[in-house]
Protein backbone atom coordinates (compact mmCIF):
# COMPACT_ATOMS: atom_id res chain seq x y z
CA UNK A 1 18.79 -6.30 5.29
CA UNK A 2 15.90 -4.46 6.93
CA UNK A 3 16.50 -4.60 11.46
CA UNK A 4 15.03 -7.85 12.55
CA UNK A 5 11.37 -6.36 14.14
CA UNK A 6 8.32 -8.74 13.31
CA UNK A 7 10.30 -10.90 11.53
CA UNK A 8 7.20 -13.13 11.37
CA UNK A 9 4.71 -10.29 9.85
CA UNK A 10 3.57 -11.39 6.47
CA UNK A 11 1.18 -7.99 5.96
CA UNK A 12 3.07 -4.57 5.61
CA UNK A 13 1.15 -1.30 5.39
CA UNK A 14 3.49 0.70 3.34
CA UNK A 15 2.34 4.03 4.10
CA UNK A 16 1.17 3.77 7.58
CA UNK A 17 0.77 6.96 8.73
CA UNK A 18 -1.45 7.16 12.06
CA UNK A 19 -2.82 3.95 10.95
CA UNK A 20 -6.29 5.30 10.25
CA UNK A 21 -8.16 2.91 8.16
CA UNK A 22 -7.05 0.41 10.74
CA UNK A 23 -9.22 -0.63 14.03
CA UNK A 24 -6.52 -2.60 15.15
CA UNK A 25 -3.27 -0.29 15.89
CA UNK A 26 -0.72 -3.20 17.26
CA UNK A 27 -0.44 -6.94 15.70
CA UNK A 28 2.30 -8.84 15.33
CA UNK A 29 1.46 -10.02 11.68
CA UNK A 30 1.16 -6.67 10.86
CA UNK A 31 4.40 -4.62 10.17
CA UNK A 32 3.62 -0.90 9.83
CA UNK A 33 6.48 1.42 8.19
CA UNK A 34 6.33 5.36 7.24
CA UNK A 35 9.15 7.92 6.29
CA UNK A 36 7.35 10.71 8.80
CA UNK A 37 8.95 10.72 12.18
CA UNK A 38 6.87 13.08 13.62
CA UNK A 39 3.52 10.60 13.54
CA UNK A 40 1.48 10.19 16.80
CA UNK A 41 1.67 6.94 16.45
CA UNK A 42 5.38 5.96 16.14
CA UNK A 43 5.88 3.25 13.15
CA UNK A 44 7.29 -0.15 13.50
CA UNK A 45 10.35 1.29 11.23
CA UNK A 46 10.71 4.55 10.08
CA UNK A 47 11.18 3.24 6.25
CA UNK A 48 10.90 4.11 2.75
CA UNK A 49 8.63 2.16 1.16
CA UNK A 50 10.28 1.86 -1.93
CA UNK A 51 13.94 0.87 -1.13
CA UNK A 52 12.93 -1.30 1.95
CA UNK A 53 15.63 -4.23 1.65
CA UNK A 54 13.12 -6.74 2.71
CA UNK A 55 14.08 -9.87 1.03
CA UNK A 56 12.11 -11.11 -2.37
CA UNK A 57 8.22 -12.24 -1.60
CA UNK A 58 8.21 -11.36 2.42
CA UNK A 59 4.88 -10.17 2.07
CA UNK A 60 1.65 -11.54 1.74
CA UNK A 61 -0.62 -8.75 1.66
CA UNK A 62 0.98 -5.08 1.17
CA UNK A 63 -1.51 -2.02 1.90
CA UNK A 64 -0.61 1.01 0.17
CA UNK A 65 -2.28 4.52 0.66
CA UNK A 66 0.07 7.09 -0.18
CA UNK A 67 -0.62 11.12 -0.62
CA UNK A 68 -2.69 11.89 -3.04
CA UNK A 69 -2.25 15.95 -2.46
CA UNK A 70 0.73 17.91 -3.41
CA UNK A 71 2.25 20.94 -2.41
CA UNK A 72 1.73 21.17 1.19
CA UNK A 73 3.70 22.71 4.02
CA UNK A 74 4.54 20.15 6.95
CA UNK A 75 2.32 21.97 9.97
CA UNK A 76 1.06 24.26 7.34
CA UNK A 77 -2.35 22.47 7.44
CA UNK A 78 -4.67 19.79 9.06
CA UNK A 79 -3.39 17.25 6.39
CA UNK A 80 -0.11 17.97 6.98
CA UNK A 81 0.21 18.06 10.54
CA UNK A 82 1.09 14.24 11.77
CA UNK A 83 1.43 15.16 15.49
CA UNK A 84 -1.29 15.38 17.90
CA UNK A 85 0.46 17.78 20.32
CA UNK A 86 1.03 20.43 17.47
CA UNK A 87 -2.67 19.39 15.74
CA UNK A 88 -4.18 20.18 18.65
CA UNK A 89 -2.32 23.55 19.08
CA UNK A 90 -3.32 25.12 15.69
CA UNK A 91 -6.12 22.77 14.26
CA UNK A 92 -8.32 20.44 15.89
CA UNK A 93 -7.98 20.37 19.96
CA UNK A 94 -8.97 17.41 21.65
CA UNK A 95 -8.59 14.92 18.60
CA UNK A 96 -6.56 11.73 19.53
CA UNK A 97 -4.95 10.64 16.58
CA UNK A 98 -4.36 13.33 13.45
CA UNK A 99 -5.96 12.30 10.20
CA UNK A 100 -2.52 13.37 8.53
CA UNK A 101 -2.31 12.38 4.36
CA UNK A 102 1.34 13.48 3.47
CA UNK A 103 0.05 16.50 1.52
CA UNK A 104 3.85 17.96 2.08
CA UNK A 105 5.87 14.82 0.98
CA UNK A 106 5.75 15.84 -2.73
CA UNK A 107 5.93 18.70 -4.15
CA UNK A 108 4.87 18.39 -7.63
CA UNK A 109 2.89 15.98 -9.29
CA UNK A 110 5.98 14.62 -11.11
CA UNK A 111 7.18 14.16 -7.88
CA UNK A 112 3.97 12.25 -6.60
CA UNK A 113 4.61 9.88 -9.90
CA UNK A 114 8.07 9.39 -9.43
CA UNK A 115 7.36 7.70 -6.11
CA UNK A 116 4.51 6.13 -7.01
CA UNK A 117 6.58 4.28 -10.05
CA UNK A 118 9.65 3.15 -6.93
CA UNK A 119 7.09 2.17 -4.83
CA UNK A 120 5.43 -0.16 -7.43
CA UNK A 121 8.92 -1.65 -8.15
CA UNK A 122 9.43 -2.49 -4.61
CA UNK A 123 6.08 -3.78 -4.17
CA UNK A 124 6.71 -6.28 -7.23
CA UNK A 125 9.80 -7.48 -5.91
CA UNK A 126 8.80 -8.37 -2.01
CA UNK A 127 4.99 -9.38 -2.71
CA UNK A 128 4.63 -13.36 -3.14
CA UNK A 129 3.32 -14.28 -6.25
CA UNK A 130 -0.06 -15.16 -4.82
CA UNK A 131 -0.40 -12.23 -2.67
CA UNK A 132 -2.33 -9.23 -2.65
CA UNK A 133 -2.05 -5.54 -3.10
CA UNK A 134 -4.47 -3.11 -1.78
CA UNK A 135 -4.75 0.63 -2.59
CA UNK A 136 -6.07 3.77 -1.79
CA UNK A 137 -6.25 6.22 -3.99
CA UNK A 138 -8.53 9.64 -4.48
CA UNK A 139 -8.29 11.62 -7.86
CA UNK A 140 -8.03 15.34 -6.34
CA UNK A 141 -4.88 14.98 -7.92
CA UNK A 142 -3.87 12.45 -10.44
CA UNK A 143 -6.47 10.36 -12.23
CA UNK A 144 -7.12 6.66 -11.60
CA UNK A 145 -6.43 5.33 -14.97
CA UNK A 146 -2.72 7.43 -14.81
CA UNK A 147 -2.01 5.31 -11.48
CA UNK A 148 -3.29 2.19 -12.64
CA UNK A 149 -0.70 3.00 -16.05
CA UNK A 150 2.32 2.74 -13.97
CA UNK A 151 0.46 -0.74 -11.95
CA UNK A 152 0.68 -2.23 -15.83
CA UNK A 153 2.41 -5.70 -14.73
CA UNK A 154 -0.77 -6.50 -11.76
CA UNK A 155 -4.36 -7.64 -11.92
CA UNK A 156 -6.90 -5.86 -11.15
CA UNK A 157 -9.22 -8.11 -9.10
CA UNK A 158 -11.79 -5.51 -7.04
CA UNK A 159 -12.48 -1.94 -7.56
CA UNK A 160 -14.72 0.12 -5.12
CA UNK A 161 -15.61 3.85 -5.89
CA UNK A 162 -16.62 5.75 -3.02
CA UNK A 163 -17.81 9.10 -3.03
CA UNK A 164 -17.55 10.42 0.76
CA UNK A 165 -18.66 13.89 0.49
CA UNK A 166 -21.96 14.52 -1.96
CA UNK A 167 -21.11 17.69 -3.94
CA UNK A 168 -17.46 16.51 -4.23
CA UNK A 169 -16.80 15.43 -8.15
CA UNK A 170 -13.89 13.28 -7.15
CA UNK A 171 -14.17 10.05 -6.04
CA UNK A 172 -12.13 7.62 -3.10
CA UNK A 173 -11.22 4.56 -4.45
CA UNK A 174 -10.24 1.18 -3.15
CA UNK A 175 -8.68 -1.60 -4.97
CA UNK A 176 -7.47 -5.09 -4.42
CA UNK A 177 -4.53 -6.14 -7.36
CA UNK A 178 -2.59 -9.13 -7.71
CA UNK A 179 0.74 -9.65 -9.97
CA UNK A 180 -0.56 -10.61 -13.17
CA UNK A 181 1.11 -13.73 -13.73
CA UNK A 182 -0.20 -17.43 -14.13
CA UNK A 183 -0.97 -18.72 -11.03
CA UNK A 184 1.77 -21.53 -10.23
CA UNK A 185 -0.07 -23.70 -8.24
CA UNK A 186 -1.94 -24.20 -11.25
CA UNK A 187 0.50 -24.66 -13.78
CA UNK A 188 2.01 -27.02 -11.59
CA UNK A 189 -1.03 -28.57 -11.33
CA UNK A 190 -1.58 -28.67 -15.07
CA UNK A 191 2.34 -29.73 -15.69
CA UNK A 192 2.08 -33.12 -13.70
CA UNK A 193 -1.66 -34.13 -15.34
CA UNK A 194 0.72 -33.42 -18.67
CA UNK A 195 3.41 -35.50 -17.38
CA UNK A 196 1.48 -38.44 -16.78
CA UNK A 197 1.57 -41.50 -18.67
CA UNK A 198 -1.66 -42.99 -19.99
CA UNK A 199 -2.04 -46.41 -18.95
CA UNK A 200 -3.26 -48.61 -21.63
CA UNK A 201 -6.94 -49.52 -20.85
CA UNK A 202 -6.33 -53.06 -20.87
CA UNK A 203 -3.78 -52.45 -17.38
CA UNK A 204 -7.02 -50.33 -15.67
């Protein structure tokens, strides 16, 4: 099993980078994990989000925003720099927190897919069934309708296209998915109505 640290988290942001997209930065029901060591902001545990030996539907909500660039040199640009001290040496001086996206984790695109696919796995297997997954993804890369291929066994409940730069032909997209599977409150629901015996009217 994973160390015992927020044991009582039920969100996880899987990729958690420098925590960005988040205005909060500590919660205890949040439990953020990344593979980088090097991140400004130190993660809860330094984790790989697809072989995290959490045990089977820990999770309520999982947040996933993994690279979407590959090929990249760790300190070799401003995407690929996830410390502020060296950031601000060669890039950006002054900045607090490094917008760093993993550009140098993969390689190839192959490689990008391959860990895309373990994550997905993982996710499966420590999401409850009524919980939620939420993703980033941009297509500078890889095509939404190739990621959402390999997200074949989830829901897709809400999908936002965002376009943050004008000229740009690629767009940001977030999504909200859930495991596509009856819901079992419901069938429960539906299995005792089924269960019941009708009472003859002249007992009513």
């Amino acid at each position: 099993m994973t160390e015992p640290v927020k044991e009582s988290a039920t969100i996880l942001d899987a990729t958690a980078g420098n925590r960005m997209m988040w205005r909060t930065k500590e919660d205890s029901r949040i439990l953020w994990i990344d593979i980088e060591p090097d991140l400004t902001i130190t993660p809860d545990i330094l984790l790989d989000c697809t072989d995290t030996k959490f045990e089977e539907k820990r999770f309520n909500l999982i947040v996933f925003d993994p690279p979407h660039i590959v090929g990249g040199r760790k300190y070799g640009s401003v995407f690929s720099t996830p410390n502020m001290t060296e950031q601000g040496k060669k890039w950006r001086p002054g900045r607090s927190v490094p917008a760093y996206y993993g550009s140098d984790k993969y390689q190839t695109r192959n490689e990008l897919l391959s860990f895309i696919t373990k994550a997905e796995k993982e996710f499966y297997r420590i999401l409850s069934d009524n919980g939620v997954l939420f993703i980033k993804w941009n297509e500078v890369t890889i095509p939404l309708e190739e990621i959402l291929g390999i997200f074949s066994k989830w829901k897709i409940m809400i999908k936002i296209p965002v376009k943050k730069i004008k000229n740009e032909d690629t767009f940001t997209y977030w999504l909200l998915l859930m495991k596509d599977i009856a819901n079992p409150l419901i069938s429960e629901s539906i299995n005792i109505i089924r269960s019941e015996t009708i009472k003859p009217l002249e007992n009513w």
